[in-house]
PDB file of N, CA and C in Angstrom:
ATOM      1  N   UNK A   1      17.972   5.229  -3.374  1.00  0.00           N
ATOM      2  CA  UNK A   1      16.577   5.471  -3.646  1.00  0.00           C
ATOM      3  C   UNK A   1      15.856   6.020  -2.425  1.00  0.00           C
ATOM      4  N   UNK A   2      16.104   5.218  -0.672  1.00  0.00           N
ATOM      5  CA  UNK A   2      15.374   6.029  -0.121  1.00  0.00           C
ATOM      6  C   UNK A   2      15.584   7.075   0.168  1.00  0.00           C
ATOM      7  N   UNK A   3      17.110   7.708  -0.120  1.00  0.00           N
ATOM      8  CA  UNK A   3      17.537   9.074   0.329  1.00  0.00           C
ATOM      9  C   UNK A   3      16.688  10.264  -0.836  1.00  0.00           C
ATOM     10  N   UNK A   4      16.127  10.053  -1.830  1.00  0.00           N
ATOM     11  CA  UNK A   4      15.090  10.870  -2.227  1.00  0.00           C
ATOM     12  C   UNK A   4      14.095  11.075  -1.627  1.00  0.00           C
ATOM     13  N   UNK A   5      13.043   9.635  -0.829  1.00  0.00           N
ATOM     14  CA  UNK A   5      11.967   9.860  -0.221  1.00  0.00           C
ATOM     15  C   UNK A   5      12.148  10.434   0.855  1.00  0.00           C
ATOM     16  N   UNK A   6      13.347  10.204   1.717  1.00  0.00           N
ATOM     17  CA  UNK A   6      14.050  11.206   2.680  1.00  0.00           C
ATOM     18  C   UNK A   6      13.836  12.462   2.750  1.00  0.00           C
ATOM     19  N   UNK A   7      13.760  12.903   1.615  1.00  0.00           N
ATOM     20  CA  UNK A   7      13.610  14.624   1.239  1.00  0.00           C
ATOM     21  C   UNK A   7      12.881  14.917   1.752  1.00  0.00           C
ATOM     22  N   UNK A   8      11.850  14.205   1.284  1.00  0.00           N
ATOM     23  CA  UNK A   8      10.612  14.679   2.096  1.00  0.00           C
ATOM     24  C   UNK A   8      10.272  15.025   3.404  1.00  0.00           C
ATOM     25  N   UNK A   9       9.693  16.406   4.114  1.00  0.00           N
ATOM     26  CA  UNK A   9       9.914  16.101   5.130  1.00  0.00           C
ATOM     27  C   UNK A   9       8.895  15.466   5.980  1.00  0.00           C
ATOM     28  N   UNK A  10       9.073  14.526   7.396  1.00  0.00           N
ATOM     29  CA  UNK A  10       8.559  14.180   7.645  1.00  0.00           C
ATOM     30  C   UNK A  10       7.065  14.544   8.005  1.00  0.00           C
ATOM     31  N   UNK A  11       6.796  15.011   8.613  1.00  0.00           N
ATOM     32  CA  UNK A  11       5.645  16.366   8.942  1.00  0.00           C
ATOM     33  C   UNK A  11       4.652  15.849   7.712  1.00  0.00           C
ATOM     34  N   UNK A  12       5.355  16.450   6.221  1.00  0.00           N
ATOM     35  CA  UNK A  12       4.714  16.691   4.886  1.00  0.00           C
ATOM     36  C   UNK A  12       4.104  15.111   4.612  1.00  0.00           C
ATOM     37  N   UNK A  13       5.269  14.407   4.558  1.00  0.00           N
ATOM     38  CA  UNK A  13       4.827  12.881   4.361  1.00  0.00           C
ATOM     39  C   UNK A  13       4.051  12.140   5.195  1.00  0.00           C
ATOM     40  N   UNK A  14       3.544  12.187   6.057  1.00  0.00           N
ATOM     41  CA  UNK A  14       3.223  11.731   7.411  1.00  0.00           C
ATOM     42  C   UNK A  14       1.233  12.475   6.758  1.00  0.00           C
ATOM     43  N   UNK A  15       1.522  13.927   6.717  1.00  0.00           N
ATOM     44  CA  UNK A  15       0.151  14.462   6.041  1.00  0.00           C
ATOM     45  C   UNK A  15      -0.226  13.892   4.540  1.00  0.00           C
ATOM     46  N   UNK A  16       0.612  14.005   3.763  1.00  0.00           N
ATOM     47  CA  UNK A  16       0.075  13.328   2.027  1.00  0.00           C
ATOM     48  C   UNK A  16       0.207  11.693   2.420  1.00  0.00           C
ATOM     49  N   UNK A  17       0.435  11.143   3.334  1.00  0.00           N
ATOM     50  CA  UNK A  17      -0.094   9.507   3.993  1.00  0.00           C
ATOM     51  C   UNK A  17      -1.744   9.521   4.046  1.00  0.00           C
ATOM     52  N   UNK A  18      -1.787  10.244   5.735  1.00  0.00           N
ATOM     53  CA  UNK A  18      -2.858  10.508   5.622  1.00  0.00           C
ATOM     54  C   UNK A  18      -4.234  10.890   5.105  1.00  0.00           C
ATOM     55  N   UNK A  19      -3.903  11.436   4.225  1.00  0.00           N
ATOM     56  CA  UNK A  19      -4.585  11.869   2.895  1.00  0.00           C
ATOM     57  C   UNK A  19      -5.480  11.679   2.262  1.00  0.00           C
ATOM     58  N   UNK A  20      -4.424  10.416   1.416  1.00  0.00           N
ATOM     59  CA  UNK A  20      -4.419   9.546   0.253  1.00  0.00           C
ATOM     60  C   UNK A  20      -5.405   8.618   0.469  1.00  0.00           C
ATOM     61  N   UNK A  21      -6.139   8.220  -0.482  1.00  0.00           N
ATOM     62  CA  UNK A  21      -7.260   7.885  -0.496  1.00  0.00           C
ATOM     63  C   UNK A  21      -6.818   6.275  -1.162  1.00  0.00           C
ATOM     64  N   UNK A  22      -5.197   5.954  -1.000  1.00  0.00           N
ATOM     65  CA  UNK A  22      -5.076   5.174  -1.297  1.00  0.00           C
ATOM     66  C   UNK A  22      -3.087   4.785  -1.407  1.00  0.00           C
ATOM     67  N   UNK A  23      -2.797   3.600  -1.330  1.00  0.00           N
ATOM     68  CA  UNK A  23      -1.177   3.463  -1.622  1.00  0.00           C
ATOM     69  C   UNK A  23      -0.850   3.885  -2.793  1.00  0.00           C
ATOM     70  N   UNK A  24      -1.300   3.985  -4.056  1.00  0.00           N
ATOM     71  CA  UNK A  24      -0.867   4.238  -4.855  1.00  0.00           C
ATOM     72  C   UNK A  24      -1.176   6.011  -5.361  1.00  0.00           C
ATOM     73  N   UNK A  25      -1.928   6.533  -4.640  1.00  0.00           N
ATOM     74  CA  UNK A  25      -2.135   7.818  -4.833  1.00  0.00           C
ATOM     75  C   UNK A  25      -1.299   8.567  -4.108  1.00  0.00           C
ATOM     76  N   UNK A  26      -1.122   8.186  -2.404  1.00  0.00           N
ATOM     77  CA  UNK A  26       0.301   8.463  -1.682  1.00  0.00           C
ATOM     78  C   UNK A  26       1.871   8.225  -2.557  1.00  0.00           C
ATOM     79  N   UNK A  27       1.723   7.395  -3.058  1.00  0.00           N
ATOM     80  CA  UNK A  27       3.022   6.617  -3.941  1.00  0.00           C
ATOM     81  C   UNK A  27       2.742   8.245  -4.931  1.00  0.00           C
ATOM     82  N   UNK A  28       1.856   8.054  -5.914  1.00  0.00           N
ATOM     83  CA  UNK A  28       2.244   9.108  -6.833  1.00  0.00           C
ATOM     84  C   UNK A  28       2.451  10.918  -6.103  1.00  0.00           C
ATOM     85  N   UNK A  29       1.668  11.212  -5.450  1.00  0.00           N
ATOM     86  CA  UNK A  29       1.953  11.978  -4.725  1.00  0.00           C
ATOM     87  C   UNK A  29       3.789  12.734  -4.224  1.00  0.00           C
ATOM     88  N   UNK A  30       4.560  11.161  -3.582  1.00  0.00           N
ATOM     89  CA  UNK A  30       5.554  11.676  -2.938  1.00  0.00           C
ATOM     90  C   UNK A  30       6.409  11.659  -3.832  1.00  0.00           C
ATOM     91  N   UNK A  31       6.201  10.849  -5.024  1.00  0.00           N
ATOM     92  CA  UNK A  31       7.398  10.542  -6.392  1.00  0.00           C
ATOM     93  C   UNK A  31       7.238  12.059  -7.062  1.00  0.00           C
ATOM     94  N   UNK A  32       6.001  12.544  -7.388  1.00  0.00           N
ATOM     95  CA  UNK A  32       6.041  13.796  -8.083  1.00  0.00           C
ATOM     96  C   UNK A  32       6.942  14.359  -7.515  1.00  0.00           C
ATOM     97  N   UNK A  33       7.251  14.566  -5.966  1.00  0.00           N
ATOM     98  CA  UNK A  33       7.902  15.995  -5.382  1.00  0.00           C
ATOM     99  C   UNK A  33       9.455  15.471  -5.801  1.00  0.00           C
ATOM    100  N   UNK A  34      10.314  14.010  -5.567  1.00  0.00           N
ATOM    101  CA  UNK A  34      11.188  13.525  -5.697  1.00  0.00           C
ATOM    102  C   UNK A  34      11.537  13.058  -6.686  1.00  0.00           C
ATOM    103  N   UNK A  35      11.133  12.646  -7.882  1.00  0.00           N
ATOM    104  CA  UNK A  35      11.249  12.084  -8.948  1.00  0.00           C
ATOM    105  C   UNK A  35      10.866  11.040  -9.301  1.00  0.00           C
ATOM    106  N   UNK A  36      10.620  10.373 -10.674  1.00  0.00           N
ATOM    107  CA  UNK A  36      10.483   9.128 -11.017  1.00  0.00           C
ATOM    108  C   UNK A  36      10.556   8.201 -10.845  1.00  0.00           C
ATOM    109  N   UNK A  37      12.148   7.781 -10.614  1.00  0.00           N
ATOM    110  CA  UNK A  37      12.854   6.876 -10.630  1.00  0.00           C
ATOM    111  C   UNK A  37      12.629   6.292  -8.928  1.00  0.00           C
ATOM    112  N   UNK A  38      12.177   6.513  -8.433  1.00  0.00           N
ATOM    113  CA  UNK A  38      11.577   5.591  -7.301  1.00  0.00           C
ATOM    114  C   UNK A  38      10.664   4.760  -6.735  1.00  0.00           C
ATOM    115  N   UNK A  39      11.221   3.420  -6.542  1.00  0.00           N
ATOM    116  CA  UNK A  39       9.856   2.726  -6.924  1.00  0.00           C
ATOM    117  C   UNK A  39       9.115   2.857  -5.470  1.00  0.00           C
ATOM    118  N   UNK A  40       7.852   2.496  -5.391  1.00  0.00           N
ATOM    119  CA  UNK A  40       6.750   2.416  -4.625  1.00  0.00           C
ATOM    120  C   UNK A  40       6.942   1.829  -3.306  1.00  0.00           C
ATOM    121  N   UNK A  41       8.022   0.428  -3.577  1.00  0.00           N
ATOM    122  CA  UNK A  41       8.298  -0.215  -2.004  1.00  0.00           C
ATOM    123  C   UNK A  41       9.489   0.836  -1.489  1.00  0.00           C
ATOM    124  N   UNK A  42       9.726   1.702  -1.624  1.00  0.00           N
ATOM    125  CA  UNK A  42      10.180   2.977  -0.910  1.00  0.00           C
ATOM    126  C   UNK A  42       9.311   3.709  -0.536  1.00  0.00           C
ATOM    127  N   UNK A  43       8.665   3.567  -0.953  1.00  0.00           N
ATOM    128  CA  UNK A  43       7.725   4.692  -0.092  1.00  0.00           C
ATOM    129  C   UNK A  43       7.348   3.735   1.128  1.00  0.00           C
ATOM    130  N   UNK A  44       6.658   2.795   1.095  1.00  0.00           N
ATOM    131  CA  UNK A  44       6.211   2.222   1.721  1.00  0.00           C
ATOM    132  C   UNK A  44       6.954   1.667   3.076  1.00  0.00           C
ATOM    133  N   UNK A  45       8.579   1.571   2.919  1.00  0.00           N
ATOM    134  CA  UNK A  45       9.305   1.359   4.012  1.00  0.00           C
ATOM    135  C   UNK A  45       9.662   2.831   4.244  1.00  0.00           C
ATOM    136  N   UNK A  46       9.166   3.780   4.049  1.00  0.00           N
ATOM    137  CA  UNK A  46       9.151   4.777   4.686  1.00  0.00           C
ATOM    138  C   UNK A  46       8.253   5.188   5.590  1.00  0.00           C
ATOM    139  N   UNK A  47       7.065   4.630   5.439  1.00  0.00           N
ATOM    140  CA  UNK A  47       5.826   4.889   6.229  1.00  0.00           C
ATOM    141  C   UNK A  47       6.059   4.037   7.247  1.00  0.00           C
ATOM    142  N   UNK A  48       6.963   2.649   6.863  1.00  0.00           N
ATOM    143  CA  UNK A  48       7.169   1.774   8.184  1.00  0.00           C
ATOM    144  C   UNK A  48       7.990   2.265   9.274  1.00  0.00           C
ATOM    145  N   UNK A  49       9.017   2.898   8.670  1.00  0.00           N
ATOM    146  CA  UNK A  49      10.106   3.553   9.059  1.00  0.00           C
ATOM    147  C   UNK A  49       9.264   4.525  10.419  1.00  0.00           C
ATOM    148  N   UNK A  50       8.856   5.089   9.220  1.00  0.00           N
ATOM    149  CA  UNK A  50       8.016   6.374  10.751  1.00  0.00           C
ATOM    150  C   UNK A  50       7.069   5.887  11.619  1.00  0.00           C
ATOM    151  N   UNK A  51       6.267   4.668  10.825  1.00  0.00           N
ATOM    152  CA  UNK A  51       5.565   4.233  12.128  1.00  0.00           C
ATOM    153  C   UNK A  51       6.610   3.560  13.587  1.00  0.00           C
ATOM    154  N   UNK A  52       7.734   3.164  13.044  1.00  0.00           N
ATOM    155  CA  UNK A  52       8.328   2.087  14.111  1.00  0.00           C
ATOM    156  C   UNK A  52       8.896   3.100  14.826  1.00  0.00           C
ATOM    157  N   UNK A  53       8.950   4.698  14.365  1.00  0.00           N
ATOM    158  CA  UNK A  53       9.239   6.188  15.272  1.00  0.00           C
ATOM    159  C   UNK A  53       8.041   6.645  15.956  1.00  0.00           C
ATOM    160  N   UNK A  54       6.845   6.186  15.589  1.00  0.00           N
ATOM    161  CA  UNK A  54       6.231   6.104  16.800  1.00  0.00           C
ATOM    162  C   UNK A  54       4.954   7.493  16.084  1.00  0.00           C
ATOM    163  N   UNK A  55       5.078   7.813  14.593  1.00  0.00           N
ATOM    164  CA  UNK A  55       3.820   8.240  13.899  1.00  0.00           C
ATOM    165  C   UNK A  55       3.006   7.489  13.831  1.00  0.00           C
ATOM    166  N   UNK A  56       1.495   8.057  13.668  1.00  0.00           N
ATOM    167  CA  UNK A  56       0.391   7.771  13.045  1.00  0.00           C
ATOM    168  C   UNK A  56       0.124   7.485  11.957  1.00  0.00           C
ATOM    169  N   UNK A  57       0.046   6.157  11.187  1.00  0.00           N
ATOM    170  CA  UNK A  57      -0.179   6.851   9.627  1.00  0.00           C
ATOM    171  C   UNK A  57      -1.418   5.621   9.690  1.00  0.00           C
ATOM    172  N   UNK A  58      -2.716   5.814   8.664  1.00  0.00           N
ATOM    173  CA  UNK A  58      -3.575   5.201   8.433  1.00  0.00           C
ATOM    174  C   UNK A  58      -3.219   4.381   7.619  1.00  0.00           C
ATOM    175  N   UNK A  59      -3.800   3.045   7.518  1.00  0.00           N
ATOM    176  CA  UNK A  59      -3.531   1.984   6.677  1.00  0.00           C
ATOM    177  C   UNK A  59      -4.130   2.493   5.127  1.00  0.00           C
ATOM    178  N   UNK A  60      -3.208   2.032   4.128  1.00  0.00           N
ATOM    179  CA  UNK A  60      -3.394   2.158   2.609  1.00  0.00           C
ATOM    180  C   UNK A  60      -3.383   0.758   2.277  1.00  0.00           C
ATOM    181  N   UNK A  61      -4.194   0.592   1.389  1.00  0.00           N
ATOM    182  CA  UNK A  61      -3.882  -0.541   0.450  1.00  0.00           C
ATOM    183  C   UNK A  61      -3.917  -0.231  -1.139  1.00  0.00           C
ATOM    184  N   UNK A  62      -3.377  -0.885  -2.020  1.00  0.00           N
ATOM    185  CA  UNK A  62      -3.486  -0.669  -3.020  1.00  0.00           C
ATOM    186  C   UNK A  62      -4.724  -0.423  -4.007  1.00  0.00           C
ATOM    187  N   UNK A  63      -5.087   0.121  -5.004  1.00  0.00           N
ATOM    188  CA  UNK A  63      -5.813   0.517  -5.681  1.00  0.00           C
ATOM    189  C   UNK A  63      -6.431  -1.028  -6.384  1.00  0.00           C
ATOM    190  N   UNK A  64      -6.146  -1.458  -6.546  1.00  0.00           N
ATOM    191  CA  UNK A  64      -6.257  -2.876  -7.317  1.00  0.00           C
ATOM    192  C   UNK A  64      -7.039  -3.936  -5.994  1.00  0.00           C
ATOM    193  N   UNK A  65      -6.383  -3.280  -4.969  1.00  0.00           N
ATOM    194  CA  UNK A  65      -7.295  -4.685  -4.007  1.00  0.00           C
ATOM    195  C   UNK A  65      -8.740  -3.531  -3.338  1.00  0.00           C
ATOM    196  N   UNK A  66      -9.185  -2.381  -4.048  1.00  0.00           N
ATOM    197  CA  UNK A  66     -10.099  -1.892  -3.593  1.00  0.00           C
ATOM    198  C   UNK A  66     -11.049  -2.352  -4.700  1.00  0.00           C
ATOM    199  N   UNK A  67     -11.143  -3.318  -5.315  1.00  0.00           N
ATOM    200  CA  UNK A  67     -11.989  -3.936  -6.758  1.00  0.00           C
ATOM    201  C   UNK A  67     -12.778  -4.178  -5.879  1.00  0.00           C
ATOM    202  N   UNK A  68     -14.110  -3.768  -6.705  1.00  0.00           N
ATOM    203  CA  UNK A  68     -15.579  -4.638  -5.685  1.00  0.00           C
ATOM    204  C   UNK A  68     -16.175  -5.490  -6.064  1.00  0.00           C
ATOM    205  N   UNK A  69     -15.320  -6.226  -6.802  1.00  0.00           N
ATOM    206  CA  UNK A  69     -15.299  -7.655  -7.597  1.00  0.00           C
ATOM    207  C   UNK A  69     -15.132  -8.779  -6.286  1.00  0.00           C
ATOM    208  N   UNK A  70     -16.044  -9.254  -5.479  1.00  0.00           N
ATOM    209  CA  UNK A  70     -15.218 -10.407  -4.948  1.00  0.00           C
ATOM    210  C   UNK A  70     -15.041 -12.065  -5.546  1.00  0.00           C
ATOM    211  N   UNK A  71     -15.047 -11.984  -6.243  1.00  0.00           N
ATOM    212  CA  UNK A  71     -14.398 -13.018  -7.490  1.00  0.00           C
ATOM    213  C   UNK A  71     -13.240 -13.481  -7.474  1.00  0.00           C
ATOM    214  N   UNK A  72     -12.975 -14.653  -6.584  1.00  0.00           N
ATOM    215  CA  UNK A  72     -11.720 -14.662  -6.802  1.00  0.00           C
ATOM    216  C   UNK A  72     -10.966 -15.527  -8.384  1.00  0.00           C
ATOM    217  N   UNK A  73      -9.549 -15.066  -8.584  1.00  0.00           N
ATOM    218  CA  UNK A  73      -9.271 -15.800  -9.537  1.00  0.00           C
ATOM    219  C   UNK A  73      -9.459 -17.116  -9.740  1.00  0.00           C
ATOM    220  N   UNK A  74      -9.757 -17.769 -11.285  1.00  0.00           N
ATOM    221  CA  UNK A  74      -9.780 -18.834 -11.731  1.00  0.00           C
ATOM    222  C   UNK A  74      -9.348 -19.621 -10.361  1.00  0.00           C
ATOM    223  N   UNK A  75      -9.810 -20.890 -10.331  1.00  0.00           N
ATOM    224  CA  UNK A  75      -9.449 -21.573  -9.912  1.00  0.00           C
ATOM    225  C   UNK A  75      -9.247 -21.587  -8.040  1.00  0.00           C
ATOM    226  N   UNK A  76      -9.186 -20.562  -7.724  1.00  0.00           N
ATOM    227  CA  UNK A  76      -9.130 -20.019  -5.888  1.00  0.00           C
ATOM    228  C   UNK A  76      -9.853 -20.067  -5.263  1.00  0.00           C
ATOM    229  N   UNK A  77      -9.876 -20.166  -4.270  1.00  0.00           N
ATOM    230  CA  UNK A  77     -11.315 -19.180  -3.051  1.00  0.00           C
ATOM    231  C   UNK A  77     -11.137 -18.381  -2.455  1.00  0.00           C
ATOM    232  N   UNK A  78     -12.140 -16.977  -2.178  1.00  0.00           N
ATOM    233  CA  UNK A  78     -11.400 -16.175  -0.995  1.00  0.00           C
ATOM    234  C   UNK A  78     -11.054 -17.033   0.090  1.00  0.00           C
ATOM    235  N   UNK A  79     -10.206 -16.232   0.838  1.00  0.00           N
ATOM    236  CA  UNK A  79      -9.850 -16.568   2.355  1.00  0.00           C
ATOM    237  C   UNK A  79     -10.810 -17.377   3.070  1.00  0.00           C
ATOM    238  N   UNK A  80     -11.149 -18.269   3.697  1.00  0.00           N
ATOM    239  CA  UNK A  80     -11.540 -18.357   4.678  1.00  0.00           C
ATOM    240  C   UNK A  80     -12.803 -19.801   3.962  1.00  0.00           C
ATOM    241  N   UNK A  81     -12.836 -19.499   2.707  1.00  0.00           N
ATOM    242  CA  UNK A  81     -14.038 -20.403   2.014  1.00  0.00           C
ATOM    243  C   UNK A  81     -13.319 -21.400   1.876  1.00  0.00           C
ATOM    244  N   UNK A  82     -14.587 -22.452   1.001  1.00  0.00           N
ATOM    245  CA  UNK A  82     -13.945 -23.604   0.298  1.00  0.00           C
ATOM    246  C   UNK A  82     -14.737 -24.007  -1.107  1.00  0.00           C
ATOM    247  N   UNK A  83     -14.386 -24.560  -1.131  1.00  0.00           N
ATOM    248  CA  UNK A  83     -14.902 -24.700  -2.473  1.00  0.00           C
ATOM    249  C   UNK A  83     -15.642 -25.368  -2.754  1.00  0.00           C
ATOM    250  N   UNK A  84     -16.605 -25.681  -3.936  1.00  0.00           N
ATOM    251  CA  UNK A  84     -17.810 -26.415  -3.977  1.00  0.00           C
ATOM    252  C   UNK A  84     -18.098 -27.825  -3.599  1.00  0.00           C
ATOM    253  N   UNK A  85     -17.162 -28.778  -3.649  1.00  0.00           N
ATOM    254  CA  UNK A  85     -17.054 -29.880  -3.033  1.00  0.00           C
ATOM    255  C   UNK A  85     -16.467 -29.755  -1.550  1.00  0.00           C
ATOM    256  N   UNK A  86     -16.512 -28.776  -0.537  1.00  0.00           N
ATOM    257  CA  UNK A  86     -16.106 -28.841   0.657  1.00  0.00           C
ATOM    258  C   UNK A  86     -14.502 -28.350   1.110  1.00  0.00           C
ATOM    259  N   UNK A  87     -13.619 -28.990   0.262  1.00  0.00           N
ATOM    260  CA  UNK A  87     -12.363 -28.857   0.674  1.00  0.00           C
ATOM    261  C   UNK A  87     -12.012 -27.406   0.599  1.00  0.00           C
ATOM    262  N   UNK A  88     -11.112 -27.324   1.565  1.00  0.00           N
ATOM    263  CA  UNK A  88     -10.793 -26.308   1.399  1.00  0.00           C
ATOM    264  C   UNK A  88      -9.641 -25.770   0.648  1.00  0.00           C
ATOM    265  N   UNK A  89      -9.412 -24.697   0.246  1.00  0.00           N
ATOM    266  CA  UNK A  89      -8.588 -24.045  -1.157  1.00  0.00           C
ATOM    267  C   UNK A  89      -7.370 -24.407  -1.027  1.00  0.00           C
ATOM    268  N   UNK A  90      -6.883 -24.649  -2.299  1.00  0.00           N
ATOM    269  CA  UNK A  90      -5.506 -24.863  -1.945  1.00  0.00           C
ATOM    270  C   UNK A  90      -4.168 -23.262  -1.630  1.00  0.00           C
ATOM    271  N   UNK A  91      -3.479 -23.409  -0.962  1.00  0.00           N
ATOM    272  CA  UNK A  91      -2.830 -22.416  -1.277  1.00  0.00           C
ATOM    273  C   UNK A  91      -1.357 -22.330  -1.937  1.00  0.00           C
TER     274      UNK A  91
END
């Protein structure tokens, strides 16, 4: 699987990183040029890959944690809170 994202060349991938207005838009991006059948945590140890070579790439996060909902699920607290009786969240 990563020898498809491989294809890519670095240069190209390193720029549609940069880009992307997001992990999953980078993700669709590099699968179009390579195919389908590759999942997403390939891409992503590819960007690690080149950072630990000593590229630039801007942080992505996923599309889903850019919600401007801060709500956390049933039952949770964000990070760092606690919850209405004091304690703090379980994790």
């Amino acid at each position: 699987m990563g020898e498809k994202v491989r294809q890519v060349p670095r240069e190209e991938f390193i720029a549609l990183w940069n880009a992307a207005g997001s992990l999953d838009e980078v993700a669709a991006q590099i699968l179009a040029r390579v195919g389908p059948r590759v999942p997403r945590w390939v891409v992503m140890a590819r960007a690690a890959e080149l950072r630990r070579d000593g590229a630039t790439l801007r942080a992505l996060v996923p599309k889903q944690a850019l919600s401007t909902d801060p709500t956390p699920p049933a039952g949770r607290c964000l990070p760092g809170t606690r919850s209405e009786n004091g304690a703090k969240p379980a994790v």
